[in-house]
N, C-alpha and C. Protein backbone atom coordinates (compact mmCIF):
# COMPACT_ATOMS: atom_id res chain seq x y z
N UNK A 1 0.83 -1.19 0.00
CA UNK A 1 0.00 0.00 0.00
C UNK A 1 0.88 1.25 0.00
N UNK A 2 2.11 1.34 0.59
CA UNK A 2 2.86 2.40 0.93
C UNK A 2 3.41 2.50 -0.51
N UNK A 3 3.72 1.55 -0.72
CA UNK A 3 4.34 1.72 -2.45
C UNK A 3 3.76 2.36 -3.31
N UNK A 4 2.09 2.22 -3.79
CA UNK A 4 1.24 2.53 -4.14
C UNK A 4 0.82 4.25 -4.10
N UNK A 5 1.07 4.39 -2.96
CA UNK A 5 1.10 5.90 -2.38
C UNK A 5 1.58 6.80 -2.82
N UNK A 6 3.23 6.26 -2.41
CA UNK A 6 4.19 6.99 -2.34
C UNK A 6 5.48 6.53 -3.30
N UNK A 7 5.30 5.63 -4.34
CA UNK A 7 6.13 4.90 -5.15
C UNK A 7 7.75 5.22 -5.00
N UNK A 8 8.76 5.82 -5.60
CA UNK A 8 9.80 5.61 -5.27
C UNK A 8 10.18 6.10 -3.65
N UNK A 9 9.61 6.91 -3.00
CA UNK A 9 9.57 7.55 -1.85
C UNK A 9 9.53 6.73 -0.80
N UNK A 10 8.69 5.53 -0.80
CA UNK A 10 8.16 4.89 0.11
C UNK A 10 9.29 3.86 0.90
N UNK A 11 8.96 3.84 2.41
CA UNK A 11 10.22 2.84 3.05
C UNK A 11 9.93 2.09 3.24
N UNK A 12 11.20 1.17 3.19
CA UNK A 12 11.53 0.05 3.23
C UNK A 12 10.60 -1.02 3.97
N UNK A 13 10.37 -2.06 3.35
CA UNK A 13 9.58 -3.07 4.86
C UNK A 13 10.54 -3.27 5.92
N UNK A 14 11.82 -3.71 5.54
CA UNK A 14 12.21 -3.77 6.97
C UNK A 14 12.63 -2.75 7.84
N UNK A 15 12.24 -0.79 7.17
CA UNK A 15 12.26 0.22 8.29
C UNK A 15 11.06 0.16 8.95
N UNK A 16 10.18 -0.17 7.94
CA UNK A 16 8.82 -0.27 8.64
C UNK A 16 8.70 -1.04 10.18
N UNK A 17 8.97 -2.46 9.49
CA UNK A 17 8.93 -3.56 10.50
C UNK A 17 9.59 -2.90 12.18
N UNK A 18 11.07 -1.95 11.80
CA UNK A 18 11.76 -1.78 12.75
C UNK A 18 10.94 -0.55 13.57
N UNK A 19 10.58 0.04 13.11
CA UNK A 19 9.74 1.59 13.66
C UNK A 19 8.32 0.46 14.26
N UNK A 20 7.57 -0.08 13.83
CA UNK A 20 6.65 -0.74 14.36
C UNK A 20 6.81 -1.74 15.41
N UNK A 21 7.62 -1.99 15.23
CA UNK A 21 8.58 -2.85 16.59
C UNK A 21 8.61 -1.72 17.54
N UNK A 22 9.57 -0.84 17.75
CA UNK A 22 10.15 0.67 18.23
C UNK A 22 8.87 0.68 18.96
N UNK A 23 7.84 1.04 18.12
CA UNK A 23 6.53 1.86 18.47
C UNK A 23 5.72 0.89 19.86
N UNK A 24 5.63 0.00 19.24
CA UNK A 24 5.16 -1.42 20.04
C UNK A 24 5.77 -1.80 21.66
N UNK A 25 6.70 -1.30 21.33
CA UNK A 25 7.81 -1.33 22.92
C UNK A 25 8.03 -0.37 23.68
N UNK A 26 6.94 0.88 23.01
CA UNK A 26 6.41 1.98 23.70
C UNK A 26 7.36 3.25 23.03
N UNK A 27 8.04 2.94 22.58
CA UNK A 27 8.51 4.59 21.86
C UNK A 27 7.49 5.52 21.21
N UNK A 28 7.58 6.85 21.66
CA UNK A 28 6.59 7.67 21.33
C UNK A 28 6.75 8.76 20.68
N UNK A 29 8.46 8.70 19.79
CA UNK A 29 8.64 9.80 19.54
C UNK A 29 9.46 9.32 18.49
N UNK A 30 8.94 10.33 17.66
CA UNK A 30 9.93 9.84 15.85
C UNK A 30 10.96 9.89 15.42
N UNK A 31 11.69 10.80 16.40
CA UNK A 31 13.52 11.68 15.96
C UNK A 31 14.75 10.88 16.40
N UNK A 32 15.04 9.82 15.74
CA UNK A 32 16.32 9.77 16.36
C UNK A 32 16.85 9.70 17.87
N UNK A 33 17.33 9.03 18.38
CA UNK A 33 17.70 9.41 19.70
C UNK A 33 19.23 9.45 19.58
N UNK A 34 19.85 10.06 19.82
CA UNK A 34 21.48 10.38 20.24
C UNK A 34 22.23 9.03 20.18
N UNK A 35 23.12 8.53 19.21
CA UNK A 35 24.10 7.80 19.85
C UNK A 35 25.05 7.90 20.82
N UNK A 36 25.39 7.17 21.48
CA UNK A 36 26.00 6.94 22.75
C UNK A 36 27.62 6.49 22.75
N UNK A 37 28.29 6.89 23.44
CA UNK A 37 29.67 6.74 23.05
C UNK A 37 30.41 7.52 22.31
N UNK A 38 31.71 6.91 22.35
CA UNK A 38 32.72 7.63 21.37
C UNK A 38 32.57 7.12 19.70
N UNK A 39 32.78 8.02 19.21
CA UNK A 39 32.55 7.75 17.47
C UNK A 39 34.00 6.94 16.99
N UNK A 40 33.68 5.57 16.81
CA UNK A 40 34.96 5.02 16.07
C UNK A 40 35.62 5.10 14.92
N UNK A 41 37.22 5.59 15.25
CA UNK A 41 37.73 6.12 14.03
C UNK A 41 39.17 5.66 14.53
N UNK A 42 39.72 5.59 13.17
CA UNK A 42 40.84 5.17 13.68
C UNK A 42 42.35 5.91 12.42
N UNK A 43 41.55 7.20 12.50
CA UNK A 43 42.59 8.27 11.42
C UNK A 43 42.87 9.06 12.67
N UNK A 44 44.13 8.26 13.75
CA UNK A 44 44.78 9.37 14.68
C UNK A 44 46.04 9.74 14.12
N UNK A 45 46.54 10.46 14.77
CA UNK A 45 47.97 11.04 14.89
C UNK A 45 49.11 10.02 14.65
N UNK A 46 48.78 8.94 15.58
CA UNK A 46 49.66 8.11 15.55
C UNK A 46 49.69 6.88 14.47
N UNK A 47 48.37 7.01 14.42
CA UNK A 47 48.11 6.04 12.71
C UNK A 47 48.44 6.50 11.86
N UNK A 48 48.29 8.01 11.49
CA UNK A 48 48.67 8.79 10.05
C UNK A 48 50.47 8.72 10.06
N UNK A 49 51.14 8.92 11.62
CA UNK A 49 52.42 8.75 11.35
C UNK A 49 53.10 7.75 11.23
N UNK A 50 52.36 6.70 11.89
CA UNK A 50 52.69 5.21 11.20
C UNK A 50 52.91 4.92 9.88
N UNK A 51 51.69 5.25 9.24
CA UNK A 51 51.42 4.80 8.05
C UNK A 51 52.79 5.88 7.05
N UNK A 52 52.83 7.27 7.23
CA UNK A 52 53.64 7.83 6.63
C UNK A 52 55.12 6.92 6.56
N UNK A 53 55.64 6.39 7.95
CA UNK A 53 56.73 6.09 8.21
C UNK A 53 56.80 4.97 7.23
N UNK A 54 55.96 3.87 7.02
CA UNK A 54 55.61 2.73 6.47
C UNK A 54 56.17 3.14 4.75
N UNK A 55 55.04 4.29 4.48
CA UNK A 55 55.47 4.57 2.69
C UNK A 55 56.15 5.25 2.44
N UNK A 56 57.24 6.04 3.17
CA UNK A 56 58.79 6.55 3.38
C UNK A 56 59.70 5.14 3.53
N UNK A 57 60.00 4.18 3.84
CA UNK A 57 60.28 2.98 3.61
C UNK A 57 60.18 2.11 3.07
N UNK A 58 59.03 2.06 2.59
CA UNK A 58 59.23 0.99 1.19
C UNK A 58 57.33 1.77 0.31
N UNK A 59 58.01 2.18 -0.76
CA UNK A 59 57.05 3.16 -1.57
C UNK A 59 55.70 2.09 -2.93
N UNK A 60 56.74 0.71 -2.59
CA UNK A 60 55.59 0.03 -3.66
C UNK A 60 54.67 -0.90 -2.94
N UNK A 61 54.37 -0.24 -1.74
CA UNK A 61 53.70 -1.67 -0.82
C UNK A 61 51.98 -1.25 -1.08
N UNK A 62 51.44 -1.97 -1.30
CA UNK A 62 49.74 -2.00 -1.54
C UNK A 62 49.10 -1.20 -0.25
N UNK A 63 47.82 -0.95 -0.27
CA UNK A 63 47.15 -0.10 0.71
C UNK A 63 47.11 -1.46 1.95
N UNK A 64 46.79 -2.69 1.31
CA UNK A 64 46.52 -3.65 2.28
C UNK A 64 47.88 -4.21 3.08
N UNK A 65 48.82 -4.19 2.33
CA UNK A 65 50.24 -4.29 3.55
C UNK A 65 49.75 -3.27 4.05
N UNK A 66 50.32 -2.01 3.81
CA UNK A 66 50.10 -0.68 4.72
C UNK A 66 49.02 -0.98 5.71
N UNK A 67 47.88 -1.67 5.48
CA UNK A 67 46.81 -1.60 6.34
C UNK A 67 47.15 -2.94 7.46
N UNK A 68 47.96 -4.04 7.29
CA UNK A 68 48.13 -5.00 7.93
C UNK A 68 49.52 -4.69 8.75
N UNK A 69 50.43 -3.82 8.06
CA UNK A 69 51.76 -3.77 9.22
C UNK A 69 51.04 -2.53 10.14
N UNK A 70 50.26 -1.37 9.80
CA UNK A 70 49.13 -0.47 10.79
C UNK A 70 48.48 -1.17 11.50
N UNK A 71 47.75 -2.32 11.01
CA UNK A 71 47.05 -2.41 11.89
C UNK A 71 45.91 -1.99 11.96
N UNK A 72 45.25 -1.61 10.52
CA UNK A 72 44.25 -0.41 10.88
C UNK A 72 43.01 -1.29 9.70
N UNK A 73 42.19 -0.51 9.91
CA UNK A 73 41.30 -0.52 8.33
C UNK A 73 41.95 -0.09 6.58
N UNK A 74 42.07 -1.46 5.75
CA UNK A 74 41.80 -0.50 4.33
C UNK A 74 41.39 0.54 3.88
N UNK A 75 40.38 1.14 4.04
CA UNK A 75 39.57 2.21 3.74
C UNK A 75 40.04 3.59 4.59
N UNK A 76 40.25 3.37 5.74
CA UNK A 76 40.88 3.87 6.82
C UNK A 76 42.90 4.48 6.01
N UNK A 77 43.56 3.72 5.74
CA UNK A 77 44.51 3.54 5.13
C UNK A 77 44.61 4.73 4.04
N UNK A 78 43.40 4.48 3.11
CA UNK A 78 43.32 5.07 1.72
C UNK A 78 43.11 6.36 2.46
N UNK A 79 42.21 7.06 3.16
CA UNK A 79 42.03 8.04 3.25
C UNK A 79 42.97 9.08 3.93
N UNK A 80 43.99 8.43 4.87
CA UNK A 80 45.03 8.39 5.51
C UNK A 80 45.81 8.96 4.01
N UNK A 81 46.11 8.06 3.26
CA UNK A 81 47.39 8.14 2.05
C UNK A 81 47.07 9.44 1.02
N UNK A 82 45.36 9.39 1.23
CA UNK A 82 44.83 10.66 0.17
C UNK A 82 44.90 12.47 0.70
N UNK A 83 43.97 11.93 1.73
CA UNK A 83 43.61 13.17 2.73
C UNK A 83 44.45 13.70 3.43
N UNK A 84 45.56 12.82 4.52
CA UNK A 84 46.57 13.04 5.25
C UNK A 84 47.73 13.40 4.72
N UNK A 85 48.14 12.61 3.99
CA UNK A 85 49.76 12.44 3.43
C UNK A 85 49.46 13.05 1.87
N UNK A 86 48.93 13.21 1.41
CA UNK A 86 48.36 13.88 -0.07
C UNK A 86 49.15 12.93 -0.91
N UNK A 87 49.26 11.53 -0.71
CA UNK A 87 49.71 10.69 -2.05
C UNK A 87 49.11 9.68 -2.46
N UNK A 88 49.21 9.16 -3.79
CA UNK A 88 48.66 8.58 -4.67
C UNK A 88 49.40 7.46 -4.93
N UNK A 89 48.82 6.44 -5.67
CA UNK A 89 49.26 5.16 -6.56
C UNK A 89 49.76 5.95 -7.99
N UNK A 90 50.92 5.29 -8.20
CA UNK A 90 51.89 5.97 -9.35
C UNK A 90 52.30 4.61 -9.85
N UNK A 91 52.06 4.09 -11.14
CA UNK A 91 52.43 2.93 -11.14
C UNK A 91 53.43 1.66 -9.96
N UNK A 92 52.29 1.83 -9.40
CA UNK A 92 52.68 0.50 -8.09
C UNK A 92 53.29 1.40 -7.08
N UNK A 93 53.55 2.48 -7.37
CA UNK A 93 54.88 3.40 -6.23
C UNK A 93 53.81 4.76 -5.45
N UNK A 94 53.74 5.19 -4.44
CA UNK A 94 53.33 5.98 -3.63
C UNK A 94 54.18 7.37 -4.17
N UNK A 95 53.24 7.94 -4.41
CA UNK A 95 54.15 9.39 -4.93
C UNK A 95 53.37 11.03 -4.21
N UNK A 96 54.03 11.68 -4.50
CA UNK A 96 53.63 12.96 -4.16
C UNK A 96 52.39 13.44 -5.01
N UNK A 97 51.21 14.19 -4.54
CA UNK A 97 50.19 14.67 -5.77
C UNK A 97 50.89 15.56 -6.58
N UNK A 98 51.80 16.67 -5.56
CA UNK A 98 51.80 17.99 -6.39
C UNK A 98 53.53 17.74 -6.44
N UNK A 99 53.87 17.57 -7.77
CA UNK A 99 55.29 17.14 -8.13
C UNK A 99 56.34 18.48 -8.22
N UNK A 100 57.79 18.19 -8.11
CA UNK A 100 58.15 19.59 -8.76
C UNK A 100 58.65 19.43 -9.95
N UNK A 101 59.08 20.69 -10.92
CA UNK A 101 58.84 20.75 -11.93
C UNK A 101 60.55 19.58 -12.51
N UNK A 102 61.27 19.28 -11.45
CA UNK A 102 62.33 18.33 -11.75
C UNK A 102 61.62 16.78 -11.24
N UNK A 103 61.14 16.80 -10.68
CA UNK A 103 60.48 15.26 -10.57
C UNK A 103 59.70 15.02 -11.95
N UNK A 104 58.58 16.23 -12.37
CA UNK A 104 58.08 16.30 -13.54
C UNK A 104 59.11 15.18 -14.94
N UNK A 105 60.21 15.76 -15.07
CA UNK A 105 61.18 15.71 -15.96
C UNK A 105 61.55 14.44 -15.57
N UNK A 106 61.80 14.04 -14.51
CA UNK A 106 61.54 12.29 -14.02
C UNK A 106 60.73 11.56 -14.65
């Protein structure tokens, strides 16, 4: 019926199911409630300088070594190598984004 209604708009059965559950166990209010705790992340200080130290030492190692001698997440890793350290995959080799004009000539 919700489909019908509200065609691409309409949610999911199993948000449904979960809000009707929610509702059923006495929740009375529609917004979200606050997660609790600390937000897990694991792009610290000491991970980003890990990982730097790692691709200053050997420059052709995959995101997933990097992520297994860290210790950390893949994804975690990449964003680390992109965002943090501003480098890229260069055929197999970790390189600088912004080159100078003699590396260029390299």
């Amino acid at each position: 019926m919700l489909v019908q209604v509200y065609r691409d708009n309409a949610m999911k059965k199993t948000a449904v199911c979960k809000w009707v559950k929610r509702f059923s166990e006495g929740r009375e209010i529609v917004t979200d409630e606050e997660e609790s705790g600390q937000t897990a992340t694991s792009r610290t200080e000491e991970n980003i300088t890990k990982s730097r130290q790692i691709v200053l030492e050997n420059r052709r190692l995959t995101v997933r070594s990097i992520a297994e001698q860290a210790n950390i997440d893949r994804e975690t890793v990449r964003k680390i190598l992109a965002e943090d350290l501003n480098v890229r995959k260069v055929c197999a080799k970790m390189v600088p984004k912004d080159l100078t004009e003699e590396q260029k000539q390299r």
